[in-house]
N, C-alpha and C. Protein backbone atom coordinates (compact mmCIF):
# COMPACT_ATOMS: atom_id res chain seq x y z
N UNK A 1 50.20 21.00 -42.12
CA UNK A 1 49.14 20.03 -42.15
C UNK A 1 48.20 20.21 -40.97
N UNK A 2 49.06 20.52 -40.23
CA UNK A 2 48.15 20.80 -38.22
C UNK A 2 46.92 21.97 -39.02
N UNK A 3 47.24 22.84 -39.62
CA UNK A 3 46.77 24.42 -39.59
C UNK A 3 45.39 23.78 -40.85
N UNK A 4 45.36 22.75 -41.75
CA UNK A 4 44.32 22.68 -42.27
C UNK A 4 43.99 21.58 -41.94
N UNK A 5 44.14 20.39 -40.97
CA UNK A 5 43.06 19.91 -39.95
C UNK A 5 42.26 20.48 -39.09
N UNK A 6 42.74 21.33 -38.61
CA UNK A 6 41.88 23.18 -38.22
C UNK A 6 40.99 23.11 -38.53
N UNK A 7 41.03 23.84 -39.78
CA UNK A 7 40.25 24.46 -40.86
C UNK A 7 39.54 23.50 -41.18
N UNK A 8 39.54 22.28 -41.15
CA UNK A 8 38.60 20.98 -41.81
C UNK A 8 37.39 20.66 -40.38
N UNK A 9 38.12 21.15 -38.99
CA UNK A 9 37.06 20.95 -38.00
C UNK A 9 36.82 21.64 -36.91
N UNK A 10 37.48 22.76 -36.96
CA UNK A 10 37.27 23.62 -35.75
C UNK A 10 35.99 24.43 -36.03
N UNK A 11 35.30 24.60 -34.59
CA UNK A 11 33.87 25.17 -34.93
C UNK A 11 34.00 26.92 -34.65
N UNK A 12 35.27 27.41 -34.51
CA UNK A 12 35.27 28.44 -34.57
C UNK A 12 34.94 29.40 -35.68
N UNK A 13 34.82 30.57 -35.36
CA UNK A 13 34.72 31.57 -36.89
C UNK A 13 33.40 31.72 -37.25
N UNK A 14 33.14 32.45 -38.45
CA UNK A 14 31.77 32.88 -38.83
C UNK A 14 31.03 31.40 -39.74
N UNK A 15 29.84 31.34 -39.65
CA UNK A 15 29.08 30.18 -40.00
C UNK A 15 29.52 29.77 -41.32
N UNK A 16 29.75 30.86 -42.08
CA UNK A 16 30.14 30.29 -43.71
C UNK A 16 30.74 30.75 -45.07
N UNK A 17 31.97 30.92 -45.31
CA UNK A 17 32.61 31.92 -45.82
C UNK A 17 31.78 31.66 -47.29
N UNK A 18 31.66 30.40 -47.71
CA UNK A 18 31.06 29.85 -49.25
C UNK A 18 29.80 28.93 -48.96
N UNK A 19 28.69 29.03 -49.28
CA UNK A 19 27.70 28.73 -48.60
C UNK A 19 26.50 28.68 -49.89
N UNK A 20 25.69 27.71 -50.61
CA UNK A 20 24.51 28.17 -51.02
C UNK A 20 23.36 28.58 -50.08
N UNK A 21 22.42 29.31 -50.91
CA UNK A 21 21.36 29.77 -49.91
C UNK A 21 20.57 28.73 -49.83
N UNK A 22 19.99 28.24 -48.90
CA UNK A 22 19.17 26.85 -48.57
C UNK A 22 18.16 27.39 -47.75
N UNK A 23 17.20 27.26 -47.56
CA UNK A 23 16.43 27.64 -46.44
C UNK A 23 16.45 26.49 -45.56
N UNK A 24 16.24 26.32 -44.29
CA UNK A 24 16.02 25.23 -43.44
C UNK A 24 14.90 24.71 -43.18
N UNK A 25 14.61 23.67 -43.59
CA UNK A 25 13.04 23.07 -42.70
C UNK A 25 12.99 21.94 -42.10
N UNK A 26 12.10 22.26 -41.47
CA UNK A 26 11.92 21.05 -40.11
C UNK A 26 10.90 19.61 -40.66
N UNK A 27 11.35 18.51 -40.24
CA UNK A 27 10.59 17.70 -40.40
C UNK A 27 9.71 17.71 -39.46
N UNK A 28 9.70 18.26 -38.39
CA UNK A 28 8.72 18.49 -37.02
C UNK A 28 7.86 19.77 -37.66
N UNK A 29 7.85 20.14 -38.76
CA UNK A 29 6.75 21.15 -39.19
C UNK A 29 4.91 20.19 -38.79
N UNK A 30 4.34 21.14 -38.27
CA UNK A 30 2.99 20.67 -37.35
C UNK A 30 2.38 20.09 -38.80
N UNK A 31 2.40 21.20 -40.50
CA UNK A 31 1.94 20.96 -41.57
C UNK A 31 1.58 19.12 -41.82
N UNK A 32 3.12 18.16 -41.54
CA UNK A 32 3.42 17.02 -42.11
C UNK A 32 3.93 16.20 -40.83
N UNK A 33 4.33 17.14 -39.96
CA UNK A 33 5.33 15.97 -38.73
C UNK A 33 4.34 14.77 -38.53
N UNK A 34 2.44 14.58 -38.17
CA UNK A 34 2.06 13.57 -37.95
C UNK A 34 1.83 12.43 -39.46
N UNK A 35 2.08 12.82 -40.45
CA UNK A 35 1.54 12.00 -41.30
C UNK A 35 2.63 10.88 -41.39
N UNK A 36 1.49 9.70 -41.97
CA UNK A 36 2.92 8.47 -41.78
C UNK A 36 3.63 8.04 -43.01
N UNK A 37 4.95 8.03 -42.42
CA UNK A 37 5.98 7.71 -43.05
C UNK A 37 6.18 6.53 -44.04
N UNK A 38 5.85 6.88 -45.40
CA UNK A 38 5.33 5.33 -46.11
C UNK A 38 4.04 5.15 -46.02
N UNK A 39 4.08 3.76 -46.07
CA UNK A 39 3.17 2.91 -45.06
C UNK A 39 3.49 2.22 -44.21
N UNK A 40 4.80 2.76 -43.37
CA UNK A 40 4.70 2.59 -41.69
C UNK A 40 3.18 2.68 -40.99
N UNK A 41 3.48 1.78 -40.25
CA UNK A 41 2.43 1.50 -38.98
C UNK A 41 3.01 3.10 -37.42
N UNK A 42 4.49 3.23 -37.68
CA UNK A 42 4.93 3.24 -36.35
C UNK A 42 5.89 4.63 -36.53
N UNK A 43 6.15 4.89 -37.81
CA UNK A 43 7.16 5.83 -38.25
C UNK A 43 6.49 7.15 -38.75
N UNK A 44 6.40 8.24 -38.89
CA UNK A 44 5.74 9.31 -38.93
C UNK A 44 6.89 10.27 -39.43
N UNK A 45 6.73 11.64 -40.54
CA UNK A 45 7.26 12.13 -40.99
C UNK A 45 8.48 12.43 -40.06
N UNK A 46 7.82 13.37 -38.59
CA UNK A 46 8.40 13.55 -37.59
C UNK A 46 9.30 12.95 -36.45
N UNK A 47 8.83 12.11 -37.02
CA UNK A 47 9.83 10.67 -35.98
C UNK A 47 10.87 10.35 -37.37
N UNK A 48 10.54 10.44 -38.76
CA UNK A 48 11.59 9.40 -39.03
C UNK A 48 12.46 10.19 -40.53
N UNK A 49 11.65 11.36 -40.83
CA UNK A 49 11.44 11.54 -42.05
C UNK A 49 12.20 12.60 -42.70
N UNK A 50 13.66 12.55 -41.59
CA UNK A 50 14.74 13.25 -42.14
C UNK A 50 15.20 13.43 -43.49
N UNK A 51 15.24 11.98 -44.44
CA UNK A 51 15.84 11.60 -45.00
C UNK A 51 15.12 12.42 -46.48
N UNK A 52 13.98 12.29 -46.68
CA UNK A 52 12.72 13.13 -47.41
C UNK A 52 12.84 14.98 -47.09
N UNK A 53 13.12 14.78 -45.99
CA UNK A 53 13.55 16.67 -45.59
C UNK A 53 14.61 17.02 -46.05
N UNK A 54 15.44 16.33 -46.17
CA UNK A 54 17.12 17.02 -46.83
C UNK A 54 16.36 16.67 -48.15
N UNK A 55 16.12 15.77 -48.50
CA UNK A 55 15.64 15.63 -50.31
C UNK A 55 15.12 16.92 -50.77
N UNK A 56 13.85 17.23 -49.76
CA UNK A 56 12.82 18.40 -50.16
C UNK A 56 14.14 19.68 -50.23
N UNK A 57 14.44 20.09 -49.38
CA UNK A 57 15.72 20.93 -49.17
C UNK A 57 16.38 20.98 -50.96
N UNK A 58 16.90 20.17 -50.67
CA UNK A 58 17.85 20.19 -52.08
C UNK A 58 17.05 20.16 -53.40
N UNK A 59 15.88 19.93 -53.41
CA UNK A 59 14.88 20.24 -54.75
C UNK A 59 14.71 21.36 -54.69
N UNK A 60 14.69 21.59 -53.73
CA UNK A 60 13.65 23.60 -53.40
C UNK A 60 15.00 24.49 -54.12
N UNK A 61 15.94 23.84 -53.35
CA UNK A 61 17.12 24.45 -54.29
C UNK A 61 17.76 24.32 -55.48
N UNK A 62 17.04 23.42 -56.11
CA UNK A 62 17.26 22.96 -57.85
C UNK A 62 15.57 23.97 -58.79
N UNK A 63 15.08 24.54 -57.69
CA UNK A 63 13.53 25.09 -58.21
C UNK A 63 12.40 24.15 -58.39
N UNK A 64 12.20 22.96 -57.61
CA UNK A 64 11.25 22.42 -57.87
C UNK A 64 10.02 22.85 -56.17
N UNK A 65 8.98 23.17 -56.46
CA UNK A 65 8.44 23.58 -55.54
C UNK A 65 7.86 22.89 -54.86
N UNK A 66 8.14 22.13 -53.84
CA UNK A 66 7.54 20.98 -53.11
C UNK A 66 7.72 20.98 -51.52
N UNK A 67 7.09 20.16 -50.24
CA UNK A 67 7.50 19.95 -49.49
C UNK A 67 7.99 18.60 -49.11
N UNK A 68 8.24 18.03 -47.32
CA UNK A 68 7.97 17.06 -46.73
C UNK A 68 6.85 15.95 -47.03
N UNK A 69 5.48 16.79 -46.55
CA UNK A 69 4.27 16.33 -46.96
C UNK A 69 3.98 16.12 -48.61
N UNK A 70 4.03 16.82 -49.23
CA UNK A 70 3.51 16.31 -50.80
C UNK A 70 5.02 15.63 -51.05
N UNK A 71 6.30 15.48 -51.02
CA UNK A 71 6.79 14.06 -51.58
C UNK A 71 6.57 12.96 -50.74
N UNK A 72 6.13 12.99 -49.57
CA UNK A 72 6.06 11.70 -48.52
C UNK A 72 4.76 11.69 -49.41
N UNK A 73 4.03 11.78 -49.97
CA UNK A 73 2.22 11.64 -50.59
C UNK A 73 2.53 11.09 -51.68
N UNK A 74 3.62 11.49 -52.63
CA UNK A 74 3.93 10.86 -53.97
C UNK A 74 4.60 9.66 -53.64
N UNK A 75 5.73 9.81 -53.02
CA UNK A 75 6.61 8.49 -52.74
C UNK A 75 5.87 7.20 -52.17
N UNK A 76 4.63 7.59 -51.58
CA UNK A 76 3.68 6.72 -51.01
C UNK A 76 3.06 5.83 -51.91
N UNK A 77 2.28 6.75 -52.76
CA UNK A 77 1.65 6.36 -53.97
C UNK A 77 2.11 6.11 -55.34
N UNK A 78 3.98 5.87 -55.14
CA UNK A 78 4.15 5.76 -56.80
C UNK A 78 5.38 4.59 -56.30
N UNK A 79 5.40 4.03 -55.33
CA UNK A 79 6.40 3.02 -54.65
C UNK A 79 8.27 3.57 -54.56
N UNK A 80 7.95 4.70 -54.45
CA UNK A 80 8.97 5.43 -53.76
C UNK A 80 9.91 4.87 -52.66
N UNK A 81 9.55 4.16 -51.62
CA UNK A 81 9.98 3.46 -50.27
C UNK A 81 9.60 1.64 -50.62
N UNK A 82 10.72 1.39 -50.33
CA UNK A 82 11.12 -0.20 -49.59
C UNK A 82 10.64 -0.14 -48.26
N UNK A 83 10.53 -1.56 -47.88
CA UNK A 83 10.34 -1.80 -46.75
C UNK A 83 9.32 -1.05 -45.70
N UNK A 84 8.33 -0.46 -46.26
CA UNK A 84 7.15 0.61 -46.01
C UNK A 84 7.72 2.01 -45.60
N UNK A 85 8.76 2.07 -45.60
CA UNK A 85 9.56 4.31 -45.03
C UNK A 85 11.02 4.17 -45.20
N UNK A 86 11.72 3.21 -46.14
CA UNK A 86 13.06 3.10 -46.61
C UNK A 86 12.59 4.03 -47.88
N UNK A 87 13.50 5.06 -47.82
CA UNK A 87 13.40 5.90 -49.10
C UNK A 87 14.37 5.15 -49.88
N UNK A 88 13.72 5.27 -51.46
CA UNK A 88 14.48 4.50 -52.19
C UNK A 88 14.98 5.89 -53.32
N UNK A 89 16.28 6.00 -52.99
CA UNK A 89 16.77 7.52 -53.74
C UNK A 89 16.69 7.59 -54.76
N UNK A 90 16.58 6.56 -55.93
CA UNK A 90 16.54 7.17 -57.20
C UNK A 90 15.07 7.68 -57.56
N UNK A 91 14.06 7.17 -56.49
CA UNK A 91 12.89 7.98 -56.58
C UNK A 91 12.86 9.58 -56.97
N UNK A 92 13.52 9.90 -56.79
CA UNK A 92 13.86 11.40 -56.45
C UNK A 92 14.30 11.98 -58.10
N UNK A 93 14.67 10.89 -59.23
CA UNK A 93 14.94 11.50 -60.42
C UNK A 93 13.17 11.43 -61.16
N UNK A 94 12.87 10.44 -60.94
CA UNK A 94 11.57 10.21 -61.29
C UNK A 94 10.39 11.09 -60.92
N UNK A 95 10.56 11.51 -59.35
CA UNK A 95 9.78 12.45 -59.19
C UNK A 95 9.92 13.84 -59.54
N UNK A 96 11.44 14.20 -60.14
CA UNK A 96 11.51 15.64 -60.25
C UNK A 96 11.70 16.03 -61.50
N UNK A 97 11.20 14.78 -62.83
CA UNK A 97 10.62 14.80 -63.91
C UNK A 97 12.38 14.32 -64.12
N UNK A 98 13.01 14.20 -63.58
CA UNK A 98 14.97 14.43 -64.17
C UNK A 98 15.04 15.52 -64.59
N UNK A 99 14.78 16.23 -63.84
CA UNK A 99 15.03 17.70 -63.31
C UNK A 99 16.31 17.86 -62.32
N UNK A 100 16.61 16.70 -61.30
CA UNK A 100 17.45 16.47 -60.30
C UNK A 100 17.31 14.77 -60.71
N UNK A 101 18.96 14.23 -60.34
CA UNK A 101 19.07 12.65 -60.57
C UNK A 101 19.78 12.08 -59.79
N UNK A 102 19.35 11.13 -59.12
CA UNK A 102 20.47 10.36 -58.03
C UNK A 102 21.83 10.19 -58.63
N UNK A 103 22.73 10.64 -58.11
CA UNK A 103 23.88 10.17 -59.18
C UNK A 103 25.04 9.07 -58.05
N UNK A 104 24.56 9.29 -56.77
CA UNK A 104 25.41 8.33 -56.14
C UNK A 104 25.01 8.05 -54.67
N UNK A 105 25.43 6.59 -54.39
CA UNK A 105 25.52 6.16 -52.38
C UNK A 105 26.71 6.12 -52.57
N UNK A 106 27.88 6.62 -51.89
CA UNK A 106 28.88 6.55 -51.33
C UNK A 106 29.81 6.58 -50.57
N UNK A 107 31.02 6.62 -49.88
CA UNK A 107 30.71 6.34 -48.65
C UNK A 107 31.44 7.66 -48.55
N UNK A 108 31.84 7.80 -47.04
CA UNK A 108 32.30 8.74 -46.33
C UNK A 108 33.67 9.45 -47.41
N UNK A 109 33.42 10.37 -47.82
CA UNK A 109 34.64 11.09 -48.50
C UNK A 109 34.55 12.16 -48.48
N UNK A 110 35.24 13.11 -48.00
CA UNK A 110 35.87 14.31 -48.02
C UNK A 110 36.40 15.16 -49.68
N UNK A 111 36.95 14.40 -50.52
CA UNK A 111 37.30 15.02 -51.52
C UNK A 111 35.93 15.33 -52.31
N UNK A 112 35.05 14.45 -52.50
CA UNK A 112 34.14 13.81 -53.32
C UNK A 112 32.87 15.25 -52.58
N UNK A 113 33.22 15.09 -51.92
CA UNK A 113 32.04 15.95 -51.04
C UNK A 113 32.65 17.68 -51.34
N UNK A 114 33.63 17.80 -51.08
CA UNK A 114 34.33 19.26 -51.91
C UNK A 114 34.31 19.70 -53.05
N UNK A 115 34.16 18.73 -53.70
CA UNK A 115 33.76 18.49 -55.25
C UNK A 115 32.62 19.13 -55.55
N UNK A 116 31.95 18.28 -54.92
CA UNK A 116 30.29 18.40 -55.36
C UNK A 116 29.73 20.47 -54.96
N UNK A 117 31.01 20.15 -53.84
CA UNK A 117 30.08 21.74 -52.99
C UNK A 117 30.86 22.80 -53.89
N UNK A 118 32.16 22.77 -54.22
CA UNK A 118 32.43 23.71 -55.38
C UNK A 118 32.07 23.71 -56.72
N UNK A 119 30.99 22.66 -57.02
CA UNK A 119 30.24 22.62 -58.40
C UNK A 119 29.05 23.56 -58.04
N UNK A 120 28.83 23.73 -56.42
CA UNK A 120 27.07 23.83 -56.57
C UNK A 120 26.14 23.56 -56.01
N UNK A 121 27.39 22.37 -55.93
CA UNK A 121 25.62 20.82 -55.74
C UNK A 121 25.74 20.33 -54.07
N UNK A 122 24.54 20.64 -53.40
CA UNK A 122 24.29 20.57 -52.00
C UNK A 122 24.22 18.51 -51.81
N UNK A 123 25.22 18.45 -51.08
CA UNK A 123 25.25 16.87 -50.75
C UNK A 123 24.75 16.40 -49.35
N UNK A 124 23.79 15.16 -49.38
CA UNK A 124 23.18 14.66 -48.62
C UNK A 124 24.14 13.67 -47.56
N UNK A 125 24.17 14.43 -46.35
CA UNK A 125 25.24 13.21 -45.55
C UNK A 125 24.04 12.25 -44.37
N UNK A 126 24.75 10.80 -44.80
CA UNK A 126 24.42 9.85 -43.03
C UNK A 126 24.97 10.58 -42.09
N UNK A 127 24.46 10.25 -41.04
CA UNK A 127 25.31 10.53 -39.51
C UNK A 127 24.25 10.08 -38.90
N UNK A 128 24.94 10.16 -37.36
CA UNK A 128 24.18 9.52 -36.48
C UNK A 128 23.72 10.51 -35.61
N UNK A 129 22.35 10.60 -35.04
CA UNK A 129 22.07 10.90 -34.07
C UNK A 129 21.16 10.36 -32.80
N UNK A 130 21.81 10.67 -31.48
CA UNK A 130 21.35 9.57 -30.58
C UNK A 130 21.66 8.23 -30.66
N UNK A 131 22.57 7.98 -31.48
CA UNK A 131 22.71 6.60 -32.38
C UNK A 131 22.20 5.82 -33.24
N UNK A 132 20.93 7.00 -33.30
CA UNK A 132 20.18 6.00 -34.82
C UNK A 132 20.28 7.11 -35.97
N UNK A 133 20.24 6.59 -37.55
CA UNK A 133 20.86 7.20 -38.64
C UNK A 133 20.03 8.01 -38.47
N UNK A 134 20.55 9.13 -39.38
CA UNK A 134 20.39 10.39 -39.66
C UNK A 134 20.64 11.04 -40.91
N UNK A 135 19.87 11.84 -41.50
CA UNK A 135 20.41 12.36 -42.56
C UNK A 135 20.24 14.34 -42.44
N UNK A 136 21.29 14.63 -43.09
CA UNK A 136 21.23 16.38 -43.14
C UNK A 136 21.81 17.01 -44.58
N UNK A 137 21.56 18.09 -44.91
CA UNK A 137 21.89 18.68 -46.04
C UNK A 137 23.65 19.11 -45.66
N UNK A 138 24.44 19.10 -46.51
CA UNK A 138 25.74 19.60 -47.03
C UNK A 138 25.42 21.44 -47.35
N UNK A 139 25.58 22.17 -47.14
CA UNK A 139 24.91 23.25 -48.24
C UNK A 139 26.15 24.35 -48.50
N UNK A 140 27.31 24.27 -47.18
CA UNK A 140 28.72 24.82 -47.90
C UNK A 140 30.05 24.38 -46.99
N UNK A 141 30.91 25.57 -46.84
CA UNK A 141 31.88 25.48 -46.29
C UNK A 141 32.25 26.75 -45.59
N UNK A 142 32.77 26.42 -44.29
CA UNK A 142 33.64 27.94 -43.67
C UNK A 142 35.35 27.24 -43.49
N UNK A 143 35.92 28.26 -44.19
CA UNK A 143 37.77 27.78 -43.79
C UNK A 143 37.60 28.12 -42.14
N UNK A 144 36.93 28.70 -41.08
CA UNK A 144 37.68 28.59 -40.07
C UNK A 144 36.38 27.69 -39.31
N UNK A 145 35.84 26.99 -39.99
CA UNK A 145 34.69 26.17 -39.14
C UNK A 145 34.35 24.72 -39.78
N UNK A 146 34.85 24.75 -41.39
CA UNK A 146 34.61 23.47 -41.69
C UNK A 146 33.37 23.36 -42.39
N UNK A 147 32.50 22.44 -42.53
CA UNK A 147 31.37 22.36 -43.12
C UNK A 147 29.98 22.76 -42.52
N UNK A 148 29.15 23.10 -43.24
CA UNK A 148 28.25 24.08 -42.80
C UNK A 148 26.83 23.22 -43.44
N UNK A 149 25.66 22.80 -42.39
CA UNK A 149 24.96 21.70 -42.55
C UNK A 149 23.41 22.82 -42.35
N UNK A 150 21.87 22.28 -43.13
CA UNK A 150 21.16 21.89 -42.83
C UNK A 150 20.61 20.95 -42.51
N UNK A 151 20.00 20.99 -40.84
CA UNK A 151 19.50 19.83 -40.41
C UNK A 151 17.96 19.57 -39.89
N UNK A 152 17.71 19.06 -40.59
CA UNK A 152 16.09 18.60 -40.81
C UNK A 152 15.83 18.40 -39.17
N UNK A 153 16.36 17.81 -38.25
CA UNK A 153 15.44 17.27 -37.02
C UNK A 153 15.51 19.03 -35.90
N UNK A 154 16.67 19.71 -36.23
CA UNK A 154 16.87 20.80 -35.65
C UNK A 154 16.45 22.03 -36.53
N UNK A 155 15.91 21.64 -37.79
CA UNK A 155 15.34 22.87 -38.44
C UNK A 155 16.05 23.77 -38.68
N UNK A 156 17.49 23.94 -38.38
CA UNK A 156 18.63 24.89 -38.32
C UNK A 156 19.71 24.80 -39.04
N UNK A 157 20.60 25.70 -39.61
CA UNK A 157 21.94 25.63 -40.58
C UNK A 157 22.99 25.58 -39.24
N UNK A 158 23.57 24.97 -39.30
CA UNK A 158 25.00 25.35 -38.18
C UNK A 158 25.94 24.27 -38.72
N UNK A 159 27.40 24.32 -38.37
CA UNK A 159 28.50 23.78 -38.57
C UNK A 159 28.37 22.07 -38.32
N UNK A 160 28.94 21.50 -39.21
CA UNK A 160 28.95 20.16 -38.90
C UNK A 160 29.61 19.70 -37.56
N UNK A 161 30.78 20.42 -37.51
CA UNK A 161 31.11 19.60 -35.79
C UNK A 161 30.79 20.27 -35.28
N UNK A 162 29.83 21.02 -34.81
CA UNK A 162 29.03 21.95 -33.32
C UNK A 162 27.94 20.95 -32.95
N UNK A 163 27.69 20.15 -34.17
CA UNK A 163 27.04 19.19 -33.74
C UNK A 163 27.12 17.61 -33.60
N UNK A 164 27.93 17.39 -35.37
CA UNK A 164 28.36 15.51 -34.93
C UNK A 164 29.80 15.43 -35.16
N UNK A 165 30.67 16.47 -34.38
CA UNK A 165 32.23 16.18 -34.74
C UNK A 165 32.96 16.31 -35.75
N UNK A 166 34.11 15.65 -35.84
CA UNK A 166 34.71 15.79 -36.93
C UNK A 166 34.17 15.12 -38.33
N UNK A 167 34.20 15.61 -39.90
CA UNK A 167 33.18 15.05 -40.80
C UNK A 167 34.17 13.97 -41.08
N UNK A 168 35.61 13.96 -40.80
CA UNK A 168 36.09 12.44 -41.28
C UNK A 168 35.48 11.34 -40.82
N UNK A 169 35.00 11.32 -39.30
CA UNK A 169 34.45 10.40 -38.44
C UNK A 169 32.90 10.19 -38.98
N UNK A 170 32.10 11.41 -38.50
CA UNK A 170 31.24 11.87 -38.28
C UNK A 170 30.41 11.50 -39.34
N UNK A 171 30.54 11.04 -40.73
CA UNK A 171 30.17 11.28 -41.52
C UNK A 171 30.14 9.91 -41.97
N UNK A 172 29.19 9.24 -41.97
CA UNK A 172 28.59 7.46 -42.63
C UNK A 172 29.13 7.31 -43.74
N UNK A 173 28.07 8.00 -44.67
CA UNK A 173 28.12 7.86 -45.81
C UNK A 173 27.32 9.32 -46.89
N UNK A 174 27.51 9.36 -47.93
CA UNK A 174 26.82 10.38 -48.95
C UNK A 174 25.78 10.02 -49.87
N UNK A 175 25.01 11.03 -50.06
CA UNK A 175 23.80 10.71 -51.67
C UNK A 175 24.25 12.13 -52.33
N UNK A 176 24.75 11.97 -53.11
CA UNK A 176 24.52 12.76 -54.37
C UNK A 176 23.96 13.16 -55.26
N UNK A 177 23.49 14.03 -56.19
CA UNK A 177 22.73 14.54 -57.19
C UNK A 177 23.24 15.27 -57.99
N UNK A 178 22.81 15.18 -58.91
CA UNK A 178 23.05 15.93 -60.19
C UNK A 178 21.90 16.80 -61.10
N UNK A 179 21.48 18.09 -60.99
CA UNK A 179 20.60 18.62 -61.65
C UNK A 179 20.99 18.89 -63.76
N UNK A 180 19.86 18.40 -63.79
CA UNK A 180 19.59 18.11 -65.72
C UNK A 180 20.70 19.18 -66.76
N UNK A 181 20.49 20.32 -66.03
CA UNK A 181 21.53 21.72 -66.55
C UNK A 181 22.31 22.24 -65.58
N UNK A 182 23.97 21.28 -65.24
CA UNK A 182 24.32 21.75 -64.72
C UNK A 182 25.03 23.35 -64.73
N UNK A 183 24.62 23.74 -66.05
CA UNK A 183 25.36 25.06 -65.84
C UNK A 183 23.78 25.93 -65.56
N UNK A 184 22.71 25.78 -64.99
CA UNK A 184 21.90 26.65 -65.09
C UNK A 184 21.88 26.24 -63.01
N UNK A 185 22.87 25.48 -62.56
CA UNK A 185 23.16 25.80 -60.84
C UNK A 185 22.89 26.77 -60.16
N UNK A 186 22.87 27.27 -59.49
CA UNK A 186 22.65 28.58 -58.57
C UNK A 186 23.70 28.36 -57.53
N UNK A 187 24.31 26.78 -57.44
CA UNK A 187 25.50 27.49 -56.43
C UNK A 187 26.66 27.59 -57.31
N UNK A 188 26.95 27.29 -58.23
CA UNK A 188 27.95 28.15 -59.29
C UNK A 188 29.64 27.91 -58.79
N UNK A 189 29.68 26.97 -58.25
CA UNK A 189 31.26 27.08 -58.24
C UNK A 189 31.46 27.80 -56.66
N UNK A 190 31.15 27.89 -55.83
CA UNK A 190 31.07 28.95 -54.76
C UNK A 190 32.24 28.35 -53.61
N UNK A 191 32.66 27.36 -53.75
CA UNK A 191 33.40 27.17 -52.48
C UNK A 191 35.06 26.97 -53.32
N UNK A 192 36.12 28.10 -52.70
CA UNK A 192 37.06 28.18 -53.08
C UNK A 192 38.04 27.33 -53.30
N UNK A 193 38.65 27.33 -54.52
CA UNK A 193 39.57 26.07 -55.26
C UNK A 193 40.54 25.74 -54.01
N UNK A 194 41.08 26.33 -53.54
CA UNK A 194 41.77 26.01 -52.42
C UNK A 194 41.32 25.00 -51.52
N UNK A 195 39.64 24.07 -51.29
CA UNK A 195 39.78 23.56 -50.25
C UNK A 195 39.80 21.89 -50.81
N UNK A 196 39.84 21.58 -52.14
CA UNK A 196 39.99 20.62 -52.52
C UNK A 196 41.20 20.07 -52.46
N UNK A 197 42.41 20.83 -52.60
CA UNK A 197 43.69 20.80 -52.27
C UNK A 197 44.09 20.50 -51.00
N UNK A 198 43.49 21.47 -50.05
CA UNK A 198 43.23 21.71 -48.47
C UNK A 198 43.27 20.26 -48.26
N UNK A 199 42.07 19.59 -48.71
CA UNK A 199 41.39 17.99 -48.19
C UNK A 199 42.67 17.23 -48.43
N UNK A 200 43.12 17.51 -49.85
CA UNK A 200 44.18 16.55 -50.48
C UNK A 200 45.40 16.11 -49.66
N UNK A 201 45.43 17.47 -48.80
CA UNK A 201 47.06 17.46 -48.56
C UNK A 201 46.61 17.14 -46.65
N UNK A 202 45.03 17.40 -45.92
CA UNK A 202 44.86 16.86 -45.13
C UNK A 202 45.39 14.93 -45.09
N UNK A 203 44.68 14.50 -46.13
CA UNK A 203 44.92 13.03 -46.55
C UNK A 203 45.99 12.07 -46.68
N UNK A 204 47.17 13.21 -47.31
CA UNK A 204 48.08 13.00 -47.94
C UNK A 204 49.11 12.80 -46.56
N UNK A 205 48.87 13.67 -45.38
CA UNK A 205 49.20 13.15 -43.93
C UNK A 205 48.87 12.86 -43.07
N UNK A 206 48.17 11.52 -43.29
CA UNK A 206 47.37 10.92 -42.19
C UNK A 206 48.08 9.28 -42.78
């Protein structure tokens, strides 16, 4: 059990044994970082607009061709956001024709999240940074490093605990998705049957 609590958080080893290809982008891109967030007075792509950057992320990777800036422009204009820059996620089926569909808020889970990444499907995690929420892309797994993140405020792929710890802790809550044909995926099953088990039997001794 010691040897795959390891494997669930040590930041050692190569970045990603099972991994979709994601590209990384920054919400600090010069393109969108000043435009405002909603219709915030005070919030700006770049200050706030993580949450829209992992979205864009995970469309780009379902083939829909979009950024930061043109969904912060739609979500603006089609009441996308609560509270003037609360993204409201099921926006995201609507805008991508249900092409991609919110399929869940849920909370912090490990199995549920293994699931999703050996279907394919890149999952959206909370976390905190600096202490205020945060959101980053899921995009795979390394057995000797654990989970393997794009993160919108750092523009960079790297391991989940190199940066917010362990993902049992570390990890708020999830958004999920589901693209229209799941067998027409591109991540295809990619993260090995073994780590769903792995999680199981982490669980199973604690």
């Amino acid at each position: 059990m010691i040897a795959v609590a390891l494997a669930l958080s040590s930041p050692v080893g190569a970045l990603a044994d099972s991994s979709m290809t994601i590209a990384a982008m920054s919400q600090h891109d010069p393109a969108w970082a000043g435009a405002p967030l909603g219709s915030s007075h005070t919030d700006t792509i770049g200050s706030a607009g993580c949450a829209i950057t992992a979205v864009t992320m995970m469309l780009r990777y379902y083939g829909t061709n979009t950024d930061p800036g043109a969904f912060n422009a739609w979500l603006t204009a089609n009441g996308g956001y609560a509270f003037d820059d609360q993204l409201i996620w099921d926006a995201v089926t609507t805008y991508s024709g249900g092409r991609v569909a919110f399929s869940g808020w849920l909370a912090a889970d490990l199995g549920v999240i293994a699931n999703e990444l050996d279907a394919g499907r890149p999952v959206i995690a909370e976390v905190r940074l600096g202490g205020n929420q945060h959101f980053v892309l899921i995009t795979g797994y390394s057995s000797e490093g654990g989970l393997v993140i794009n993160d919108p405020w750092f523009a960079d792929s790297v391991r989940f605990s190199d940066r917010y710890g362990d993902p049992a802790s570390g990890i708020v809550s999830i958004r999920t998705f589901m693209p229209a044909d799941p067998g027409g995926q591109r991540g295809g099953g990619r993260l090995m049957s073994w780590l769903a088990n792995a999680i199981a039997a982490v669980r199973l001794s604690q």
